[in-house]
ModelCIF file with pLDDT and N, C-alpha, C, O atoms, coordinates in Angstrom:
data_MODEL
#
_entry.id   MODEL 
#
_entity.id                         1 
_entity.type                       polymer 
_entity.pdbx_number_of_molecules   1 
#
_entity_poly.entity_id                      1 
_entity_poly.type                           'polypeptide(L)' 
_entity_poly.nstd_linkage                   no 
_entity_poly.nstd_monomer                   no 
_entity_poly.pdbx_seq_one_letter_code       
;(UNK)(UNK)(UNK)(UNK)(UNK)(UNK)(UNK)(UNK)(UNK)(UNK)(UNK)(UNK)(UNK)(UNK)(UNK)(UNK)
(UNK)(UNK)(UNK)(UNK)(UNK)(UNK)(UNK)(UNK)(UNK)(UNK)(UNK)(UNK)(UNK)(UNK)(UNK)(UNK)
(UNK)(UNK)(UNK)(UNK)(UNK)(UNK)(UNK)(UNK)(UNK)(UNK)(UNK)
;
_entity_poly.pdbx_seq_one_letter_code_can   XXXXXXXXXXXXXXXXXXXXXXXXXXXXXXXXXXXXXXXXXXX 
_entity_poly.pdbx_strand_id                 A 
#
loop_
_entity_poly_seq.entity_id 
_entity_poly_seq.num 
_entity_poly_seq.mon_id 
_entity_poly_seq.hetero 
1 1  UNK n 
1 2  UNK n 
1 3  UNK n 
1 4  UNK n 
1 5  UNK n 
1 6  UNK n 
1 7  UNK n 
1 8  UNK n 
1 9  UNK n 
1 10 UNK n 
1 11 UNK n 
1 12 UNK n 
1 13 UNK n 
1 14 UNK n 
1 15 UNK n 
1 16 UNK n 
1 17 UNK n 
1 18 UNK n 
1 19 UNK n 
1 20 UNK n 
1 21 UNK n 
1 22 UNK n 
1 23 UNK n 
1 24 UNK n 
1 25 UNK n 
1 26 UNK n 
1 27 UNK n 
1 28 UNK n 
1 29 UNK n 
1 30 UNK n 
1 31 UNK n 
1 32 UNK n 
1 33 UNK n 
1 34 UNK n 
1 35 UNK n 
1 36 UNK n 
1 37 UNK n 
1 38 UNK n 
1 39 UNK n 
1 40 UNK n 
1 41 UNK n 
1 42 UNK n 
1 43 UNK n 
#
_struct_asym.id          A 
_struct_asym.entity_id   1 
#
loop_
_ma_qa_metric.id 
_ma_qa_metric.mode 
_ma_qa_metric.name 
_ma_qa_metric.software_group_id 
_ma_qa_metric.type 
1 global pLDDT . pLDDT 
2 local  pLDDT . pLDDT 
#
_ma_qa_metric_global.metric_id      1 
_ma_qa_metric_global.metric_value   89.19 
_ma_qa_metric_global.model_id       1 
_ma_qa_metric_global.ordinal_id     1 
#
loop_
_ma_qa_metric_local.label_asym_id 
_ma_qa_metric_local.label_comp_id 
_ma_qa_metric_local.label_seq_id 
_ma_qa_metric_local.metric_id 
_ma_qa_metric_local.metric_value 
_ma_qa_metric_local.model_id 
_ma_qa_metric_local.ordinal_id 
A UNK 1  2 81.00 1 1  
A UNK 2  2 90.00 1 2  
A UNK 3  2 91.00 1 3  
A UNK 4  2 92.00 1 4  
A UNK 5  2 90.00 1 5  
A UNK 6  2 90.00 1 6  
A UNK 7  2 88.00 1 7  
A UNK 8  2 86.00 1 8  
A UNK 9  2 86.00 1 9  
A UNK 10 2 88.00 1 10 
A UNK 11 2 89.00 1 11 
A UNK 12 2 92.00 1 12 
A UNK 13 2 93.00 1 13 
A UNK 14 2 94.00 1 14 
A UNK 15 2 94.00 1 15 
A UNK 16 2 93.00 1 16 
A UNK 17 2 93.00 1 17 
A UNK 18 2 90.00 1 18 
A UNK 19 2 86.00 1 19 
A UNK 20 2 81.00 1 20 
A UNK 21 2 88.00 1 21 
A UNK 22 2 88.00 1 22 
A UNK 23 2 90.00 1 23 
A UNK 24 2 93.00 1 24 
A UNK 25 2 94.00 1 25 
A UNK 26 2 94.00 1 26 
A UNK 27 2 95.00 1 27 
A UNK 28 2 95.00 1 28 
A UNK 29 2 96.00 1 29 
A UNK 30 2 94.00 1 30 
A UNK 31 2 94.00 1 31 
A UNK 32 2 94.00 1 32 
A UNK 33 2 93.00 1 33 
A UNK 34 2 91.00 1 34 
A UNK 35 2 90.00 1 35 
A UNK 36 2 90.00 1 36 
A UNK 37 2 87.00 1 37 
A UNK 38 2 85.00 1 38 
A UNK 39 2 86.00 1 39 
A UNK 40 2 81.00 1 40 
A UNK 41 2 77.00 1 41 
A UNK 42 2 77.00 1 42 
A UNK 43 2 76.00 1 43 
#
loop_
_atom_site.group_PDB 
_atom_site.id 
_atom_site.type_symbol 
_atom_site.label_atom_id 
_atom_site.label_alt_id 
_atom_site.label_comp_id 
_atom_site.label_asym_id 
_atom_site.label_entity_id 
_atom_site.label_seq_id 
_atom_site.pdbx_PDB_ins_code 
_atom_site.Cartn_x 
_atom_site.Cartn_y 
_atom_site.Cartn_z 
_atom_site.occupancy 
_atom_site.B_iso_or_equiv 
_atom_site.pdbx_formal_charge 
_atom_site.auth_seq_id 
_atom_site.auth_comp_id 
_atom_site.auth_asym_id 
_atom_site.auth_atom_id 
_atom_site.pdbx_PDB_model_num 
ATOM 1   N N  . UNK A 1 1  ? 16.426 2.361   -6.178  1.00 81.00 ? 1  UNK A N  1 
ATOM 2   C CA . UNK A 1 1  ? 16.457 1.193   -7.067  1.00 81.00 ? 1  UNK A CA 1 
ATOM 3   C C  . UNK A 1 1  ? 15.072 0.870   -7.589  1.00 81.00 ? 1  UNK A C  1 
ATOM 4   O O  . UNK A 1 1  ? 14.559 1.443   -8.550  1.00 81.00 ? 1  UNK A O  1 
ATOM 5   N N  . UNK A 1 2  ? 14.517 -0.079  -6.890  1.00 90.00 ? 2  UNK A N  1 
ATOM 6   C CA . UNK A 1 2  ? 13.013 -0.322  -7.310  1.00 90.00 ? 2  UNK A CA 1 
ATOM 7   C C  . UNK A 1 2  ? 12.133 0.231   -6.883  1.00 90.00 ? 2  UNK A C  1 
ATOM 8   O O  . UNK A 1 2  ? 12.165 0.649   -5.726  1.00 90.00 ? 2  UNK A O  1 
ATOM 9   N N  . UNK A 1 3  ? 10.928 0.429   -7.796  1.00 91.00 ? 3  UNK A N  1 
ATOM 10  C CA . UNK A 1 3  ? 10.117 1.645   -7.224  1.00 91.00 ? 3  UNK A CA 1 
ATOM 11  C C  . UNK A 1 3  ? 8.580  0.528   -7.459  1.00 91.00 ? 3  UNK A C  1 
ATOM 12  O O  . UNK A 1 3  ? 8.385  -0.477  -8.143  1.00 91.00 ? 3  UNK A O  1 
ATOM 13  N N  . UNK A 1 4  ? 7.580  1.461   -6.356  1.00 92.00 ? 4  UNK A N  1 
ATOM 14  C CA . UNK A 1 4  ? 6.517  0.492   -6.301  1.00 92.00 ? 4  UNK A CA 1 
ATOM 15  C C  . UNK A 1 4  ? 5.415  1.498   -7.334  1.00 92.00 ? 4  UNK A C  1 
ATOM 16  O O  . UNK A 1 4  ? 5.775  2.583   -7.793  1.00 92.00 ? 4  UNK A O  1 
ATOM 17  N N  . UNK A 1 5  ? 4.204  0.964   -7.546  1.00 90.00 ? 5  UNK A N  1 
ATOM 18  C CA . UNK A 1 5  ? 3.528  1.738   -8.475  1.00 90.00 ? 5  UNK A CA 1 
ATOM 19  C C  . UNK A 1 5  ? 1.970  0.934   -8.471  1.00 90.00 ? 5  UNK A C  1 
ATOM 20  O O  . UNK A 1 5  ? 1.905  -0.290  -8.584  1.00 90.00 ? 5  UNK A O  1 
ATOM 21  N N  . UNK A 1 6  ? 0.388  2.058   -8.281  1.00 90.00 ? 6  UNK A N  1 
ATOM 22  C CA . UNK A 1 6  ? -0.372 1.150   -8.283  1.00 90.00 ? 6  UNK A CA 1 
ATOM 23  C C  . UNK A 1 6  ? -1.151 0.801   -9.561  1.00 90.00 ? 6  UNK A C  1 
ATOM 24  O O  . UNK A 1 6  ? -1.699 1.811   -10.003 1.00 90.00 ? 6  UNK A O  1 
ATOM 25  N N  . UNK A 1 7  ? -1.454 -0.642  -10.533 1.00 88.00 ? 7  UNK A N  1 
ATOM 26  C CA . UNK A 1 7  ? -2.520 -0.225  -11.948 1.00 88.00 ? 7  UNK A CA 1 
ATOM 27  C C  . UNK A 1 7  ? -3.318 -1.409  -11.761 1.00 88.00 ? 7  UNK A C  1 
ATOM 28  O O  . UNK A 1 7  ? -2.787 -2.484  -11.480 1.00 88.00 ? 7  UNK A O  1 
ATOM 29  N N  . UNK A 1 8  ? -4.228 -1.313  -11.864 1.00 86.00 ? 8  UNK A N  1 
ATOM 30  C CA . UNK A 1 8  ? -5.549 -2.405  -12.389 1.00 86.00 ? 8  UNK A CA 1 
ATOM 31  C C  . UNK A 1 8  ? -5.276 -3.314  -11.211 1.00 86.00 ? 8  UNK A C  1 
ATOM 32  O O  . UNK A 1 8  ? -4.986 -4.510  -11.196 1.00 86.00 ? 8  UNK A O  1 
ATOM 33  N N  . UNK A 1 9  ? -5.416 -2.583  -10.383 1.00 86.00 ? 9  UNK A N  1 
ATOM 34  C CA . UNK A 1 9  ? -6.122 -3.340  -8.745  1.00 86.00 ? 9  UNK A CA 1 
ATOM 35  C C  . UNK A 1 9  ? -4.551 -4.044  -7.950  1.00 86.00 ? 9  UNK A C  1 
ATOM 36  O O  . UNK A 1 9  ? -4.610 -4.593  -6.850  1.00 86.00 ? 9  UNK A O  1 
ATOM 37  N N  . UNK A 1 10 ? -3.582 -3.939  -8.523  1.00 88.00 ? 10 UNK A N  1 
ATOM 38  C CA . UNK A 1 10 ? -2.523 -4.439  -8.304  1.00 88.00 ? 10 UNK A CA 1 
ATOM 39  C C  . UNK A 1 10 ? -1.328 -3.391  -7.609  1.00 88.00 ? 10 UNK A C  1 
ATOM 40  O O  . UNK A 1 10 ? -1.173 -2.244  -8.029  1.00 88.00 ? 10 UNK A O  1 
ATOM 41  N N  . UNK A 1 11 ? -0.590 -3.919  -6.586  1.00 89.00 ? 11 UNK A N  1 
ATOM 42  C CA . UNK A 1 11 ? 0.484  -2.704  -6.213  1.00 89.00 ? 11 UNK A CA 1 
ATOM 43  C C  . UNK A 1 11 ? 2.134  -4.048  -7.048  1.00 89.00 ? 11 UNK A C  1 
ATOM 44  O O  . UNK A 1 11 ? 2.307  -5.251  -6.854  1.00 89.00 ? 11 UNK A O  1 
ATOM 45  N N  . UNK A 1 12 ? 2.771  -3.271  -7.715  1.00 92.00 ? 12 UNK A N  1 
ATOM 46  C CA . UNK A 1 12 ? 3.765  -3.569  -7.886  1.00 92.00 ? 12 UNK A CA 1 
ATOM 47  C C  . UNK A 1 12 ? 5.111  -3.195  -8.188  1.00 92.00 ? 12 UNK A C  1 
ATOM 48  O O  . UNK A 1 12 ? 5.344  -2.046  -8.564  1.00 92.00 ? 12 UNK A O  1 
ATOM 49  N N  . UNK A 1 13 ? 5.935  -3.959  -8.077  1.00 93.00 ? 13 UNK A N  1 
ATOM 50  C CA . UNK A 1 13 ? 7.266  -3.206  -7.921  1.00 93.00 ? 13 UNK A CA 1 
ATOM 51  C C  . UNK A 1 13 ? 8.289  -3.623  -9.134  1.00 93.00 ? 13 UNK A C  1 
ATOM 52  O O  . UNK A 1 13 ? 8.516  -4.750  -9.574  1.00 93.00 ? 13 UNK A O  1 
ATOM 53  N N  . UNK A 1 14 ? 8.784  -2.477  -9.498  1.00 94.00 ? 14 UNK A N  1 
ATOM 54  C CA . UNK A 1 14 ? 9.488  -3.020  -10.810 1.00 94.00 ? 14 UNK A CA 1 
ATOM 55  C C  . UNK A 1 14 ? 10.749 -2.123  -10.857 1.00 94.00 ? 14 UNK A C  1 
ATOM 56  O O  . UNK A 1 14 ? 10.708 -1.301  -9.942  1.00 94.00 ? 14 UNK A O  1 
ATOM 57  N N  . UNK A 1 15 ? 11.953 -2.005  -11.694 1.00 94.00 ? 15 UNK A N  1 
ATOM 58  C CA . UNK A 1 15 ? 12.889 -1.434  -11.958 1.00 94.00 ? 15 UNK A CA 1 
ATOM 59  C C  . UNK A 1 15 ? 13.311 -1.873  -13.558 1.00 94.00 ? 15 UNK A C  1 
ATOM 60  O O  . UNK A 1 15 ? 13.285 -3.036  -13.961 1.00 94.00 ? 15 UNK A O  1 
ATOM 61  N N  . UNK A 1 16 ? 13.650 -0.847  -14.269 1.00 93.00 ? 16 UNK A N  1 
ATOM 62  C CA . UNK A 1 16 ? 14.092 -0.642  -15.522 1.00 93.00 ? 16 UNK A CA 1 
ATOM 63  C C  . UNK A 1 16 ? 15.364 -0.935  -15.759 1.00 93.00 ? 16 UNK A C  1 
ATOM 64  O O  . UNK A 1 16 ? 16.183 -0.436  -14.989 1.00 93.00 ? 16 UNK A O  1 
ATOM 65  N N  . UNK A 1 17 ? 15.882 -1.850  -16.922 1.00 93.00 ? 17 UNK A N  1 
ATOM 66  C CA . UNK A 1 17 ? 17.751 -1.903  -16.966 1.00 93.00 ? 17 UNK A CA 1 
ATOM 67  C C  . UNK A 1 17 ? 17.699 -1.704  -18.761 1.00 93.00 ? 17 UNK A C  1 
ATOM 68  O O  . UNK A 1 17 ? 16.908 -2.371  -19.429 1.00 93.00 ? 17 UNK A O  1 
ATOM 69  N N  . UNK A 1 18 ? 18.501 -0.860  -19.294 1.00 90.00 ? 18 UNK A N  1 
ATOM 70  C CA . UNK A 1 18 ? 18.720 -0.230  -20.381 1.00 90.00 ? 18 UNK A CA 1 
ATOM 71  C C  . UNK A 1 18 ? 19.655 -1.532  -20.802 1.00 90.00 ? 18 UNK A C  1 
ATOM 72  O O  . UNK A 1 18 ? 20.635 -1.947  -20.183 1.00 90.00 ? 18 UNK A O  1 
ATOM 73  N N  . UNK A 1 19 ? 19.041 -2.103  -22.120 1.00 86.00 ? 19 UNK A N  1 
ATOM 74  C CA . UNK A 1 19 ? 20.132 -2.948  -22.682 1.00 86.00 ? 19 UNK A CA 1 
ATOM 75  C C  . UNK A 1 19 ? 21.383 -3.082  -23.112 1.00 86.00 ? 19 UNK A C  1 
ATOM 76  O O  . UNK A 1 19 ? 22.028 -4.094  -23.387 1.00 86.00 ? 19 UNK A O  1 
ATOM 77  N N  . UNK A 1 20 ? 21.739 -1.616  -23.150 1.00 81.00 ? 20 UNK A N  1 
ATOM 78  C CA . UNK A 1 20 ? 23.094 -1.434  -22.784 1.00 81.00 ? 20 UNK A CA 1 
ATOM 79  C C  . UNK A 1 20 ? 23.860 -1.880  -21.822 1.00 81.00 ? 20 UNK A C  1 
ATOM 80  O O  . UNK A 1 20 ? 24.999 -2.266  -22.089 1.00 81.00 ? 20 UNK A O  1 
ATOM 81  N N  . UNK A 1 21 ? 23.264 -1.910  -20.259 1.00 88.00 ? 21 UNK A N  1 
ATOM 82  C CA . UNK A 1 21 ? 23.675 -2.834  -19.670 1.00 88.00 ? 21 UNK A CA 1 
ATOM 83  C C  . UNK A 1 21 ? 23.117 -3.618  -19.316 1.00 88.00 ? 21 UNK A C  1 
ATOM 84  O O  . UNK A 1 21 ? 22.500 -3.662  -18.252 1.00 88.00 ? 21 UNK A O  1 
ATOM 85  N N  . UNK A 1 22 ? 23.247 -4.813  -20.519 1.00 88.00 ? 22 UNK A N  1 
ATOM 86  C CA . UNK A 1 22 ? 22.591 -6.050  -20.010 1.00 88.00 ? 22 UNK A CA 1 
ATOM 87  C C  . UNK A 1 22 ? 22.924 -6.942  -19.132 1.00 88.00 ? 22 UNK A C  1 
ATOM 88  O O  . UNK A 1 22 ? 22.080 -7.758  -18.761 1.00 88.00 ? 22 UNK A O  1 
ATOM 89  N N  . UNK A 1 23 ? 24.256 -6.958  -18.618 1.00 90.00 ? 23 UNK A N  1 
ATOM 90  C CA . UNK A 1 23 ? 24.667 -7.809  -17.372 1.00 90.00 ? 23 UNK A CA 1 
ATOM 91  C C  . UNK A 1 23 ? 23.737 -7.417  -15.905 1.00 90.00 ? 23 UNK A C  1 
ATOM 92  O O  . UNK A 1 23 ? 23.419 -8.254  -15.060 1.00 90.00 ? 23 UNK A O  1 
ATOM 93  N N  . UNK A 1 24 ? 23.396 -5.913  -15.850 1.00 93.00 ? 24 UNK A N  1 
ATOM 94  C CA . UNK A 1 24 ? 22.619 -5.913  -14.485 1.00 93.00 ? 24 UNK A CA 1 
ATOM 95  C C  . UNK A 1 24 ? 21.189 -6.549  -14.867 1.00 93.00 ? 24 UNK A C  1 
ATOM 96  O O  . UNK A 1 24 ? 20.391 -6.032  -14.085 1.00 93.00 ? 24 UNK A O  1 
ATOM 97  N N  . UNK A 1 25 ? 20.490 -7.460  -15.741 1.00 94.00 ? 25 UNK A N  1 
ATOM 98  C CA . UNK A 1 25 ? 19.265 -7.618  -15.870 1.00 94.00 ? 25 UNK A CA 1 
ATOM 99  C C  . UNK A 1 25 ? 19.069 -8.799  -15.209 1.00 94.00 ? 25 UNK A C  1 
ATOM 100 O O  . UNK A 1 25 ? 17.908 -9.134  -14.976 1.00 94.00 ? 25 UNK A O  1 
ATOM 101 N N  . UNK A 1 26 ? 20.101 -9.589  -14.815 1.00 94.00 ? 26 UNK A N  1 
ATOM 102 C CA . UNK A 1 26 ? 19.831 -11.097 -13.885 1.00 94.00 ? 26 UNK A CA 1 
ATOM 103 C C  . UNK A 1 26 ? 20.118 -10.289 -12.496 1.00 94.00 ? 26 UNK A C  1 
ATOM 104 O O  . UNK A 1 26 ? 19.095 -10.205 -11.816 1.00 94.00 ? 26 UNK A O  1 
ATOM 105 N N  . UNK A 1 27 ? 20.814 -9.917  -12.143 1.00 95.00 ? 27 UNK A N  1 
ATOM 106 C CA . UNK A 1 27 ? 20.678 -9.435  -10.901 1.00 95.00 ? 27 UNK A CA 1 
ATOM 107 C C  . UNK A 1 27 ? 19.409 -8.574  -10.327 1.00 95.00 ? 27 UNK A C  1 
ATOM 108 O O  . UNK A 1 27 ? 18.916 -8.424  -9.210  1.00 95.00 ? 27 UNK A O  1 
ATOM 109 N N  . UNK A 1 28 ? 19.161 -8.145  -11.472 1.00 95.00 ? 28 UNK A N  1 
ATOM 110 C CA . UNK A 1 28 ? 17.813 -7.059  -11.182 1.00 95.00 ? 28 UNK A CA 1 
ATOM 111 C C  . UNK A 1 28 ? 16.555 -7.942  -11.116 1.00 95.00 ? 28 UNK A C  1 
ATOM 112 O O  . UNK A 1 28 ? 15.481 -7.626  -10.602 1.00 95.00 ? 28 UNK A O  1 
ATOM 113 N N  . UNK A 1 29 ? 16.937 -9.362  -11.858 1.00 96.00 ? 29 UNK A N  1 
ATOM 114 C CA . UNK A 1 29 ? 15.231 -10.103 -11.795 1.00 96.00 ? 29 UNK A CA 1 
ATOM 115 C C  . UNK A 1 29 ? 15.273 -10.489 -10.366 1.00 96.00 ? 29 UNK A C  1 
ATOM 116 O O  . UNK A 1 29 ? 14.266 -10.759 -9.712  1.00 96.00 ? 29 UNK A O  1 
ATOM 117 N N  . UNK A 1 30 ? 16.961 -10.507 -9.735  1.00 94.00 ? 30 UNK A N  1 
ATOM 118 C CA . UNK A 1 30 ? 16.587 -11.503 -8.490  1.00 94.00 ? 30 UNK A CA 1 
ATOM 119 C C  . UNK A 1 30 ? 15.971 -10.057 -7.516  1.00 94.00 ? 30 UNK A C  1 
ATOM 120 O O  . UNK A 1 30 ? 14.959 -10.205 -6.832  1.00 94.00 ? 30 UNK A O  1 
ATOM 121 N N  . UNK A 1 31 ? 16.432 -9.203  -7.542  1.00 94.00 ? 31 UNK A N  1 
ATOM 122 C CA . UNK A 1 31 ? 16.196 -8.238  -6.055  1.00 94.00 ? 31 UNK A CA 1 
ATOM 123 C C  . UNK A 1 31 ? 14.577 -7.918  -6.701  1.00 94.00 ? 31 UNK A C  1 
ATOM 124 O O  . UNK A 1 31 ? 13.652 -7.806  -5.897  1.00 94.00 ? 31 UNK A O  1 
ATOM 125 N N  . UNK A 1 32 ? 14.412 -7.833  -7.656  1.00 94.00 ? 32 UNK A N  1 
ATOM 126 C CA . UNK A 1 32 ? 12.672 -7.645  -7.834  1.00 94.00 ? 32 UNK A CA 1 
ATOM 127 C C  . UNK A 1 32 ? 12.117 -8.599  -7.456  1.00 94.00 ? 32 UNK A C  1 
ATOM 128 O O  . UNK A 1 32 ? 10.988 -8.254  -7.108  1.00 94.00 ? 32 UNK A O  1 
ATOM 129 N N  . UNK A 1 33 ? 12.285 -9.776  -7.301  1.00 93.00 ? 33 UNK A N  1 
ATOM 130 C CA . UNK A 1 33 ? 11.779 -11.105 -6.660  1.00 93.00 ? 33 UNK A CA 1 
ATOM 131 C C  . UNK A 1 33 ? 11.706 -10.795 -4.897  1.00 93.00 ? 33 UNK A C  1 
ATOM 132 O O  . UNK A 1 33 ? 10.739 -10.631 -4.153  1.00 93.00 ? 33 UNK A O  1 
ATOM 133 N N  . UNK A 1 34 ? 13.019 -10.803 -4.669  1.00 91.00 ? 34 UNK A N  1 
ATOM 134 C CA . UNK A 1 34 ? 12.932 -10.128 -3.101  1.00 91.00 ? 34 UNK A CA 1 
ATOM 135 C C  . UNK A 1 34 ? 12.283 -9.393  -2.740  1.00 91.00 ? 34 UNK A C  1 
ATOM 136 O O  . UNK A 1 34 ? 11.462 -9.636  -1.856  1.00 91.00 ? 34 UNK A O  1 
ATOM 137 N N  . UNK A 1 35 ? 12.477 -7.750  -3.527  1.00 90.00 ? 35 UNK A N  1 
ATOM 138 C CA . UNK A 1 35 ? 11.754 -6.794  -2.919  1.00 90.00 ? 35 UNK A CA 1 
ATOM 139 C C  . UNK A 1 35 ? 10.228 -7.282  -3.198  1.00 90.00 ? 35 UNK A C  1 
ATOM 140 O O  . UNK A 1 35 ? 9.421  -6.664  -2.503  1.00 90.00 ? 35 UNK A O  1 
ATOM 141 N N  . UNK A 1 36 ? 9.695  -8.182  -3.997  1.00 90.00 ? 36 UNK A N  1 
ATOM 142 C CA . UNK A 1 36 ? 8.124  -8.424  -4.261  1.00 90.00 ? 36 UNK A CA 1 
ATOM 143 C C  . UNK A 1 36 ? 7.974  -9.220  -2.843  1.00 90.00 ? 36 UNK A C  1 
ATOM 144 O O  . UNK A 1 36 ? 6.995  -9.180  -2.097  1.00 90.00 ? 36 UNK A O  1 
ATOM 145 N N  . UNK A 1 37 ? 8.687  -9.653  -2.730  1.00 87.00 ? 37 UNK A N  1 
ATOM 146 C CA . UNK A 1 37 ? 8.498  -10.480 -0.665  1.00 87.00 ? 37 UNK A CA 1 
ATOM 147 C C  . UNK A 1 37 ? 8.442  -9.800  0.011   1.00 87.00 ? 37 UNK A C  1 
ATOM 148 O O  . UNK A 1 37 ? 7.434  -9.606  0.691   1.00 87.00 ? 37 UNK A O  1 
ATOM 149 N N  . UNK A 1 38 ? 9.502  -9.161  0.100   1.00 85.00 ? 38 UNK A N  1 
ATOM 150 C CA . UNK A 1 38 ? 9.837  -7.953  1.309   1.00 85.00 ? 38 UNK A CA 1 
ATOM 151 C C  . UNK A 1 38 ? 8.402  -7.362  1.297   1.00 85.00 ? 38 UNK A C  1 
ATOM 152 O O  . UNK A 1 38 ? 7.431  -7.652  1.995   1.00 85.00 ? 38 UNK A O  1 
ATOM 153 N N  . UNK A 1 39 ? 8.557  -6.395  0.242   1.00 86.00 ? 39 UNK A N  1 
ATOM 154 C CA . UNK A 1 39 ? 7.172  -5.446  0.218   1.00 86.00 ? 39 UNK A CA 1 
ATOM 155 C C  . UNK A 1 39 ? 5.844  -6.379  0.427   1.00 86.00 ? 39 UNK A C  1 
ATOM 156 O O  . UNK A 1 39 ? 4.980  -5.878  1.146   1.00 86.00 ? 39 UNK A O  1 
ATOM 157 N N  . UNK A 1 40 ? 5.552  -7.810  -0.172  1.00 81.00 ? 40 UNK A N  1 
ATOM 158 C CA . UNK A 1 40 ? 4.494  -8.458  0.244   1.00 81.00 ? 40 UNK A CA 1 
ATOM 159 C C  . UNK A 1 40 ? 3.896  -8.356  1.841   1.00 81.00 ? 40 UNK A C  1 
ATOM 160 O O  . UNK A 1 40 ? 2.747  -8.173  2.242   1.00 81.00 ? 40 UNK A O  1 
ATOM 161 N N  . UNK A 1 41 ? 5.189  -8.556  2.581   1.00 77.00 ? 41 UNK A N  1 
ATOM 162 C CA . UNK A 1 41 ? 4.770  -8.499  4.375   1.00 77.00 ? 41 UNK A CA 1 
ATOM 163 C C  . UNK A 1 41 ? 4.559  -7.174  4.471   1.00 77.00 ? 41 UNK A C  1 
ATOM 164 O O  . UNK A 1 41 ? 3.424  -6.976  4.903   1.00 77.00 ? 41 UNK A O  1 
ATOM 165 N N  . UNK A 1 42 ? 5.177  -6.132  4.250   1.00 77.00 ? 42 UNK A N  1 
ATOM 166 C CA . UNK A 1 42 ? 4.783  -4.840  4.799   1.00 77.00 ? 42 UNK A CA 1 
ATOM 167 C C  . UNK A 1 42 ? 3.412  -4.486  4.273   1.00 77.00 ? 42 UNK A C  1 
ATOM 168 O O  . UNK A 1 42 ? 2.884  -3.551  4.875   1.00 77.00 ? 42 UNK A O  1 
ATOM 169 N N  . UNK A 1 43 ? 2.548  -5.146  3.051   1.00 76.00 ? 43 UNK A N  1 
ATOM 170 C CA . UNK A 1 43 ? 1.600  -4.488  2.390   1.00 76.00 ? 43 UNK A CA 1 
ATOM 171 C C  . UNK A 1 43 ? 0.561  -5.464  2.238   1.00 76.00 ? 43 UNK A C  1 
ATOM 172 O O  . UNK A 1 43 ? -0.483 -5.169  1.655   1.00 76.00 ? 43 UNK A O  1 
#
C-alpha cells in the first residue's frame, strides 16, 4: 500500500490513487495519516 521514501531531509510516506478511482482517495488520506504515526514511533 504505502510506501516510505527519503527527499530534502524528510522521510515520508505517501500512496498514489488514480482519479479514476476517486472513492479510494478519503480512505487513503486517512491510513496515510496513520501510517505517518505508526511509522513516526518506529523512526
Amino acid at each position: 500500500g504505502v510506501r516510505l521514501f527519503f527527499v530534502e531531509g524528510e522521510v515520508r510516506v505517501a500512496a498514489d490513487v488514480r482519479l479514476s478511482e476517486f472513492d479510494a482517495l478519503s480512505p487513503t488520506i486517512t491510513e496515510v495519516a496513520s501510517q505517518a504515526g505508526r511509522y513516526g514511533d518506529l523512526m
